[in-house]
C-alpha atoms as a PDB file:
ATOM      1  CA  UNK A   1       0.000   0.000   0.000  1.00  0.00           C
ATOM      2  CA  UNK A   2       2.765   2.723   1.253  1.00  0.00           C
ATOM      3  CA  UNK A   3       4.731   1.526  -2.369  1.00  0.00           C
ATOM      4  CA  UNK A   4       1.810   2.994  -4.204  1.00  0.00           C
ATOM      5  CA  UNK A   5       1.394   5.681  -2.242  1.00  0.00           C
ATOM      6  CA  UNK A   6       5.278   6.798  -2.822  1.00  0.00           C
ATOM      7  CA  UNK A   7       4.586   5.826  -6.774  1.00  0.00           C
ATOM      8  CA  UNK A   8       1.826   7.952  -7.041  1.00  0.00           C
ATOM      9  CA  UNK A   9       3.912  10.992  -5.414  1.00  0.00           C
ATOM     10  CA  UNK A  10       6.940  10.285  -7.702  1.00  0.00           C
ATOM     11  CA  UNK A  11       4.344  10.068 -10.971  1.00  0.00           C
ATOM     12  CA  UNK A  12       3.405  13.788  -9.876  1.00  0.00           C
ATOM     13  CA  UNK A  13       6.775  14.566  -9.462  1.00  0.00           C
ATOM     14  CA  UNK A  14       7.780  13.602 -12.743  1.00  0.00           C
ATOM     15  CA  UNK A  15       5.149  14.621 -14.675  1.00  0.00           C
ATOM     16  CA  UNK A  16       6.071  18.048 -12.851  1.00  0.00           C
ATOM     17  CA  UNK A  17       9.638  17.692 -14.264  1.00  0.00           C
ATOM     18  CA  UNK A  18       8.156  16.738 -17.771  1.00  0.00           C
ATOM     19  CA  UNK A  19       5.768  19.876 -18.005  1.00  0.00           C
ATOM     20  CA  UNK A  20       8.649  22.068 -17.269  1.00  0.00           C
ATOM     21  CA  UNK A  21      11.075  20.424 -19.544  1.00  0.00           C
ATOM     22  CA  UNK A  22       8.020  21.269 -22.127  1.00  0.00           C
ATOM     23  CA  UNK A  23       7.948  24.806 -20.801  1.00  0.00           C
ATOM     24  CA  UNK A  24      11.683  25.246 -21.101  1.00  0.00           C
ATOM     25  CA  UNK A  25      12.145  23.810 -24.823  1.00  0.00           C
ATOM     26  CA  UNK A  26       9.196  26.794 -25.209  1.00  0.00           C
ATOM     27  CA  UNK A  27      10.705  29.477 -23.828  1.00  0.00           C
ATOM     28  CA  UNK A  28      14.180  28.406 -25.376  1.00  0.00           C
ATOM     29  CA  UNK A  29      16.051  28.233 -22.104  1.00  0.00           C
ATOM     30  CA  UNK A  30      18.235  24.845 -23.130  1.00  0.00           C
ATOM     31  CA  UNK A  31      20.147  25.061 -19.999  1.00  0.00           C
ATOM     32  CA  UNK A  32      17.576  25.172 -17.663  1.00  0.00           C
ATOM     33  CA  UNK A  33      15.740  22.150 -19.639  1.00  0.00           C
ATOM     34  CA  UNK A  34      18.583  19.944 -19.701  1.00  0.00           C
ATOM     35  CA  UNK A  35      19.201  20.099 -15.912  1.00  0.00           C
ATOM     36  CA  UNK A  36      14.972  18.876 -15.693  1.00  0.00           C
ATOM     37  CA  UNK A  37      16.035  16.411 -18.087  1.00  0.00           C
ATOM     38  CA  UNK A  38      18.809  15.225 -15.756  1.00  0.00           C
ATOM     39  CA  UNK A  39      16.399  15.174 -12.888  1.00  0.00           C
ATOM     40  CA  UNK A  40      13.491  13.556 -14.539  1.00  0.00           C
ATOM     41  CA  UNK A  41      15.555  10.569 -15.930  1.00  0.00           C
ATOM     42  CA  UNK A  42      17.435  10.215 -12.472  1.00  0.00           C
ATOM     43  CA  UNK A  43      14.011   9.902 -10.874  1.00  0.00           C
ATOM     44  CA  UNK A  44      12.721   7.804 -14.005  1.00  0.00           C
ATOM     45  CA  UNK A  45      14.977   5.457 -13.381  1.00  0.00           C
ATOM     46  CA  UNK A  46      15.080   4.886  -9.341  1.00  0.00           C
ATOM     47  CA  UNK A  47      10.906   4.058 -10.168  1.00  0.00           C
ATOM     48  CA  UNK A  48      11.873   1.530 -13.203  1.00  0.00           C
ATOM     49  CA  UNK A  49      14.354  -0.140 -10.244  1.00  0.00           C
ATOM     50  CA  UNK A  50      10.790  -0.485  -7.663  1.00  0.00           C
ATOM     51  CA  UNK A  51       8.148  -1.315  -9.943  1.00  0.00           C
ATOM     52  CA  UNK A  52       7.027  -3.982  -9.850  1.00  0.00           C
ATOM     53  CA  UNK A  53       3.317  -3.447 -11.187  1.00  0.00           C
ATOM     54  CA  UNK A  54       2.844  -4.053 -15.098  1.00  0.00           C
ATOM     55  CA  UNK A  55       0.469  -0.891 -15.645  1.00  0.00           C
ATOM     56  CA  UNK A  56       3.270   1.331 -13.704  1.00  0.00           C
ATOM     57  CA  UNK A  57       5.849  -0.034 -15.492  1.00  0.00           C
ATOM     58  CA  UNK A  58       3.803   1.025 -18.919  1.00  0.00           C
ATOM     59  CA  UNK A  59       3.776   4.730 -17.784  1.00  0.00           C
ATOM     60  CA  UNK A  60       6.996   4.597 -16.636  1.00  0.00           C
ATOM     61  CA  UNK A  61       7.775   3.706 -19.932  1.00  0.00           C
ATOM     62  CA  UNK A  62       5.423   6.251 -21.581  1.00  0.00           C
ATOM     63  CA  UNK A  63       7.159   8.799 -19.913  1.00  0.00           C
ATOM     64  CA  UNK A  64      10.850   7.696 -20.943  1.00  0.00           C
ATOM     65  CA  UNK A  65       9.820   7.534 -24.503  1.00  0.00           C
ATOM     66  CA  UNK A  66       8.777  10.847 -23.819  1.00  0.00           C
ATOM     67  CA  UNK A  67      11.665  12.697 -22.477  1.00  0.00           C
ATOM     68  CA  UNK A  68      14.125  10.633 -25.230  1.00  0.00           C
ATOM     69  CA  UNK A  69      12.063  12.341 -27.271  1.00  0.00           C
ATOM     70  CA  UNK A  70      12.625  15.891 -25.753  1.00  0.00           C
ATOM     71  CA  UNK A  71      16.086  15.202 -24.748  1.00  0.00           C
ATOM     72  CA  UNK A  72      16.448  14.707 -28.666  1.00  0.00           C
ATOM     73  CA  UNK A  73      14.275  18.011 -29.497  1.00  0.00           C
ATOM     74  CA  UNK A  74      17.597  19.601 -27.986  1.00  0.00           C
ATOM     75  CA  UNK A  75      19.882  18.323 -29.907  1.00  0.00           C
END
């Protein structure tokens, strides 16, 4: 129960991080978005090591598609 709790949380938190990667990339402020990118993938990836759940592990992988694809929008 307190796992998906904690999940939920970190979900907010990352799509938090995503939004304002988005908002960066807008407002053309690379440095700023890279740093969210480096956060958002750190946290990405400490939830891919805990889940355990099949449907979490889907939007986990949503969202890593999605900030590959913004990390690449930089480039």
């Amino acid at each position: 129960m307190y796992e998906l709790i904690f999940l939920g949380l970190d979900l907010t938190i990352l799509h938090q991080l995503v939004q304002e990667i988005i908002d960066a990339i807008g407002t053309k402020q690379p440095a700023k978005a890279k740093k969210k990118i480096e956060s958002a993938s750190l946290l990405l990836n400490s939830l891919l090591d805990v889940s355990a759940n099949d449907d979490d592990l889907i939007t986990l992988s949503k969202y890593e598609s999605l900030i590959l694809m913004l990390e690449n929008k930089l480039k």
